[in-house]
Structures are given as structure tokens and as C-alpha cells.
N, C-alpha and C. Protein backbone atom coordinates (compact mmCIF):
# COMPACT_ATOMS: atom_id res chain seq x y z
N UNK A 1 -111.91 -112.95 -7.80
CA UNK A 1 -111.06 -112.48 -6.70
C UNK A 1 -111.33 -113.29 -5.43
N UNK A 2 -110.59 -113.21 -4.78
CA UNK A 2 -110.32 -114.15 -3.33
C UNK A 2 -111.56 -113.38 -2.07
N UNK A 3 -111.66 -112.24 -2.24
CA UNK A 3 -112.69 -111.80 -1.27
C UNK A 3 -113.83 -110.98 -1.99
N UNK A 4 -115.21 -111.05 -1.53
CA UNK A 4 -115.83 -110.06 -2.42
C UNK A 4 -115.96 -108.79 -2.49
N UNK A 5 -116.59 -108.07 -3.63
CA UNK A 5 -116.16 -106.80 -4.82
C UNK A 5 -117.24 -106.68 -4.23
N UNK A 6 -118.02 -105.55 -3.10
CA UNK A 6 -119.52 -105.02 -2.93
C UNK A 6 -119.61 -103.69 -3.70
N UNK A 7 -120.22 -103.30 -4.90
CA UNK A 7 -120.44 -102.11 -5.27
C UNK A 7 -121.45 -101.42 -4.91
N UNK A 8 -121.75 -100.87 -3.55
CA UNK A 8 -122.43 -99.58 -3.43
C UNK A 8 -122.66 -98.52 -4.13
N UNK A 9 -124.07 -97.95 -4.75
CA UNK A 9 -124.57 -96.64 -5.15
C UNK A 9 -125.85 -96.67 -4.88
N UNK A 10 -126.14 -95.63 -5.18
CA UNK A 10 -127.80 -95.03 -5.05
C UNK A 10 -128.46 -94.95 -6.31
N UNK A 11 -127.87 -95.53 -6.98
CA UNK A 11 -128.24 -95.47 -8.41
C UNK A 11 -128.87 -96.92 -9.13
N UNK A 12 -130.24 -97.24 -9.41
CA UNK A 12 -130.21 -98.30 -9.54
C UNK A 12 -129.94 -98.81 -11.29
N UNK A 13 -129.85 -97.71 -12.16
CA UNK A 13 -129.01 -97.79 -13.62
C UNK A 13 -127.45 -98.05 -13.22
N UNK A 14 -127.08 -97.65 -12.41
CA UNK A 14 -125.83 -98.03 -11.99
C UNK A 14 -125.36 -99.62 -11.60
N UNK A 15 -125.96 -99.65 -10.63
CA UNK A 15 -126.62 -101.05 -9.74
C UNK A 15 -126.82 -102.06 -11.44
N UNK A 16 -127.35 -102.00 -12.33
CA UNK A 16 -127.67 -102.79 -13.11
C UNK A 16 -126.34 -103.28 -14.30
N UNK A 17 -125.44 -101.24 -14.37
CA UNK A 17 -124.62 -101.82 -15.04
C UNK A 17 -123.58 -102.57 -14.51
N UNK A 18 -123.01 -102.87 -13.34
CA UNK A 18 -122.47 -103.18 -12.60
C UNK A 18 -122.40 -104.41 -12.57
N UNK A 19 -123.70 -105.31 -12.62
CA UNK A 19 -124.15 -106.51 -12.51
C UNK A 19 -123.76 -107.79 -13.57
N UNK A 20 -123.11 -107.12 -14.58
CA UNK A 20 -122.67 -108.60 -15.64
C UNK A 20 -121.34 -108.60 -14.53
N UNK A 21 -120.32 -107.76 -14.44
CA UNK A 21 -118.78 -107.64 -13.97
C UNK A 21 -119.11 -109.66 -13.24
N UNK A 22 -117.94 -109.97 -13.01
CA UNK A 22 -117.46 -110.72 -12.89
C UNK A 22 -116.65 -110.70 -11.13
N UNK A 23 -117.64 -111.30 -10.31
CA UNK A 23 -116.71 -110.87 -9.10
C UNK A 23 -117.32 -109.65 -8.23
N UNK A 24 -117.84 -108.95 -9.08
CA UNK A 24 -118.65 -107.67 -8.66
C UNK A 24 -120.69 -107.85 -8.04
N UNK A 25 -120.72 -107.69 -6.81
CA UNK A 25 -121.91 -107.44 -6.82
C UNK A 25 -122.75 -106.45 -6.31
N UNK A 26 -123.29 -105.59 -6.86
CA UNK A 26 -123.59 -104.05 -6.53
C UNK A 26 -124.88 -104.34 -5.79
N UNK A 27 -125.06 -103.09 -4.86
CA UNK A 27 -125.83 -103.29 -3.47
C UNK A 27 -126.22 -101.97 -3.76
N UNK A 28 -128.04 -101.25 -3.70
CA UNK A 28 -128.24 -100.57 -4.05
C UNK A 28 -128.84 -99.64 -2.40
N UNK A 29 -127.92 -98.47 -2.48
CA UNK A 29 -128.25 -98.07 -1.36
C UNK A 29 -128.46 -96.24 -0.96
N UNK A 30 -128.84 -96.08 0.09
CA UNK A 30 -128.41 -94.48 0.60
C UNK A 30 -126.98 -94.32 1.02
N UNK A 31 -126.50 -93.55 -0.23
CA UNK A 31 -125.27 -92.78 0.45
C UNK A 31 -125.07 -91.40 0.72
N UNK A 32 -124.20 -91.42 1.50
CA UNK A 32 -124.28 -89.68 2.27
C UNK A 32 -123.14 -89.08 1.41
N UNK A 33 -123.02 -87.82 1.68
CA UNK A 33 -122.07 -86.98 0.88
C UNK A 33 -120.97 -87.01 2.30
N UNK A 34 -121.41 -87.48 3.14
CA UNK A 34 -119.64 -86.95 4.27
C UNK A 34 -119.19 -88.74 4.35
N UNK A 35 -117.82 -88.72 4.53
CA UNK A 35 -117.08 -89.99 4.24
C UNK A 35 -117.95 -90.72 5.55
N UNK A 36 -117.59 -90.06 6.55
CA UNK A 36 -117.75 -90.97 8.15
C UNK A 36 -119.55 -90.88 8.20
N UNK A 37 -120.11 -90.59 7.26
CA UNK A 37 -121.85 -90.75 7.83
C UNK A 37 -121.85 -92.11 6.57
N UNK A 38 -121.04 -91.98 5.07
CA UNK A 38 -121.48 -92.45 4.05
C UNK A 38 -120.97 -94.40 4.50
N UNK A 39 -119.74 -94.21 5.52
CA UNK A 39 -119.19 -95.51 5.95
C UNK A 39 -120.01 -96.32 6.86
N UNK A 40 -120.58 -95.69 7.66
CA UNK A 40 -121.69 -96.26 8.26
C UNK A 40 -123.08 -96.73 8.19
N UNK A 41 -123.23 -95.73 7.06
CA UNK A 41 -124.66 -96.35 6.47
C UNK A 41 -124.33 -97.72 5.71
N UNK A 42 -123.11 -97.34 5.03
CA UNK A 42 -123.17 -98.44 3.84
C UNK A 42 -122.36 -99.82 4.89
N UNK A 43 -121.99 -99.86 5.66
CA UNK A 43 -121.44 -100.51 6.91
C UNK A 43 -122.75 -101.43 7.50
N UNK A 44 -123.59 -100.98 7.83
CA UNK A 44 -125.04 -101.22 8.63
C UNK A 44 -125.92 -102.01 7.22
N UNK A 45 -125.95 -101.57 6.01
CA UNK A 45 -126.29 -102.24 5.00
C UNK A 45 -125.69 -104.03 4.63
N UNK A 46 -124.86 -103.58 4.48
CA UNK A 46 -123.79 -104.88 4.16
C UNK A 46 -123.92 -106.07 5.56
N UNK A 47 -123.87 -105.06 7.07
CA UNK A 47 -124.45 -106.69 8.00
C UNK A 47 -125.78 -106.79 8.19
N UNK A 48 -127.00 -105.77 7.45
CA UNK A 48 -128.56 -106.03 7.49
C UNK A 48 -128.61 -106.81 6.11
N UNK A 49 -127.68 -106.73 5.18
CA UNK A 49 -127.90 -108.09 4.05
C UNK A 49 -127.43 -109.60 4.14
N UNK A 50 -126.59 -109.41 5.61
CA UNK A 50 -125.27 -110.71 5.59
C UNK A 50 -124.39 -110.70 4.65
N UNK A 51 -124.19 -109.30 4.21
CA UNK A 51 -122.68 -109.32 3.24
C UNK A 51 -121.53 -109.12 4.68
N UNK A 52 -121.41 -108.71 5.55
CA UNK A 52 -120.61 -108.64 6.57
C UNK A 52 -121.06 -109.06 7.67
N UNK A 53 -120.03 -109.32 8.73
CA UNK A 53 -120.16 -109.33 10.16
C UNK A 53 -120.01 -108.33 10.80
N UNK A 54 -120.46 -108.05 11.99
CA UNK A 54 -120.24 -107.42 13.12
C UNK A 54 -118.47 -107.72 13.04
N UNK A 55 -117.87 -106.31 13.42
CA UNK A 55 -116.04 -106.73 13.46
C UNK A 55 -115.60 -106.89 12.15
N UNK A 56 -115.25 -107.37 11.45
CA UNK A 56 -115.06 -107.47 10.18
C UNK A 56 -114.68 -106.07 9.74
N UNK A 57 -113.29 -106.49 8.89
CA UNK A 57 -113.09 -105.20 8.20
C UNK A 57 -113.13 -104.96 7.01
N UNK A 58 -113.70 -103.60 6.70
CA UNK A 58 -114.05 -103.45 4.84
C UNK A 58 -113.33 -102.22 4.50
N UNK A 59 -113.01 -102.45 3.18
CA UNK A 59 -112.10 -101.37 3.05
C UNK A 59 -113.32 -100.36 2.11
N UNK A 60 -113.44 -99.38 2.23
CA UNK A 60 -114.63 -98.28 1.39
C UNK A 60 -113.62 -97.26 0.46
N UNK A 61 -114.18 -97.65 -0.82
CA UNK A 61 -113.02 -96.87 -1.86
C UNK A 61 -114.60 -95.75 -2.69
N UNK A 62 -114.07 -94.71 -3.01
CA UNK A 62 -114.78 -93.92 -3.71
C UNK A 62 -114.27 -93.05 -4.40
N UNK A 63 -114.48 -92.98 -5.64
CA UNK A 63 -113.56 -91.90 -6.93
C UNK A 63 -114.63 -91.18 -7.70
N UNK A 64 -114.38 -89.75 -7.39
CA UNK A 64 -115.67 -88.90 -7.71
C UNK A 64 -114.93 -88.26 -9.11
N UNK A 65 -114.94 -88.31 -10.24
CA UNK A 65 -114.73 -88.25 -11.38
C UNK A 65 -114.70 -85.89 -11.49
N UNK A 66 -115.48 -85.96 -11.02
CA UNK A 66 -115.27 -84.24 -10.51
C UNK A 66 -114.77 -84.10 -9.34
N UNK A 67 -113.28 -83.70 -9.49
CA UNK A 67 -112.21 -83.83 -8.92
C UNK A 67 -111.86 -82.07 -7.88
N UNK A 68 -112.91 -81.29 -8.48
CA UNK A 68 -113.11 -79.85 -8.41
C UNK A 68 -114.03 -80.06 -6.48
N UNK A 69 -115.27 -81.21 -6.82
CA UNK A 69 -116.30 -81.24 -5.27
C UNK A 69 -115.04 -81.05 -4.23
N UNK A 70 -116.24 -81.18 -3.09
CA UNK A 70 -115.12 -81.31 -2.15
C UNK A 70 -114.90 -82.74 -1.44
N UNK A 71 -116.22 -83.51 -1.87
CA UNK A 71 -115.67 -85.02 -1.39
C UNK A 71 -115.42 -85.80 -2.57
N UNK A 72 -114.59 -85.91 -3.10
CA UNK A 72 -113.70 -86.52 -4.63
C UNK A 72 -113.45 -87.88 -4.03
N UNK A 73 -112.06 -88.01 -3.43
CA UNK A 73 -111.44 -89.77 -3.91
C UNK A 73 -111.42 -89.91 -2.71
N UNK A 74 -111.81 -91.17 -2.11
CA UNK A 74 -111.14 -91.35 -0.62
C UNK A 74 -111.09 -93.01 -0.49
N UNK A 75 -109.92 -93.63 0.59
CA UNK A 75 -110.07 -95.08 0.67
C UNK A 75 -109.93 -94.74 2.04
N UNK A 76 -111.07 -95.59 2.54
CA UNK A 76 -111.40 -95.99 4.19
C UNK A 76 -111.33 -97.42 4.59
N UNK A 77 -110.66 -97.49 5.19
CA UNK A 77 -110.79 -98.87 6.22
C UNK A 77 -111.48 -99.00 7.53
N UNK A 78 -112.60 -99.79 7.19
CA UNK A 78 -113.38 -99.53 8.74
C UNK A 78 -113.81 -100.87 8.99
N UNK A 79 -113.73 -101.26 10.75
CA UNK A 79 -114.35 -101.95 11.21
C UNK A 79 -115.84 -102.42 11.69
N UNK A 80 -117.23 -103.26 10.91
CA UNK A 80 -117.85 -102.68 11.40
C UNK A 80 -118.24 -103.37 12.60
């Protein structure tokens, strides 16, 4: 793909399966359960690795497979 695939989790079995994909590179981190605390952490990660800049915009996608929680699917666009 033309821009990169950052896969964020807290999971580092996750983090590993993630890692053959093609294009994909998973970043193993703290995420929060509320959208606007979970965008910022993982925001502050990505420019303390040099995966981003300051300004720069990332789009944050998340699909919670239990569709019942109360934080399930969400796509964010944030500047960080």
C-alpha cells in the first residue's frame, strides 16, 4: 500500500500474528477502552517511535468483534 498499515494492540500474540502481513506493521502498546483517551495514547506512541509527525493525520479504525460492549467499531481521524 501507498501509506503505512500501523497495527496497534496490547497484545503481544497478537503483535506477532500480525507480523508476516505484508504492508502491515504492528506496534505493541497501551490501549484505553474510551475512543478519545485510546487516540491519544496510541497518537503519542507512533511520534515517540517516528512512525508519525507532530500534525500529521492518522486515521484510527477499531472493530470489536462483540458487537453487544459498548465500545465496538469506530473510525477516527485525528491530527496529532
Amino acid at each position: 500500500p501507498p501509506v503505512p498499515i500501523i497495527a496497534t494492540t496490547d497484545s503481544d500474540v497478537t503483535a506477532r500474528r500480525l507480523a508476516p502481513y505484508w504492508g502491515v506493521l504492528p506496534v505493541c502498546t497501551d490501549i484505553a477502552d474510551n475512543v478519545g483517551v485510546a487516540g491519544l495514547l496510541i497518537g503519542q506512541q507512533l511520534v515517540r517511535r517516528n512512525l508519525a509527525a507532530h500534525g500529521e493525520r492518522v486515521v484510527l479504525v477499531s472493530v470489536n468483534p462483540d458487537v453487544a460492549s459498548t465500545g465496538s467499531n469506530y473510525l477516527k481521524i485525528q491530527q496529532l
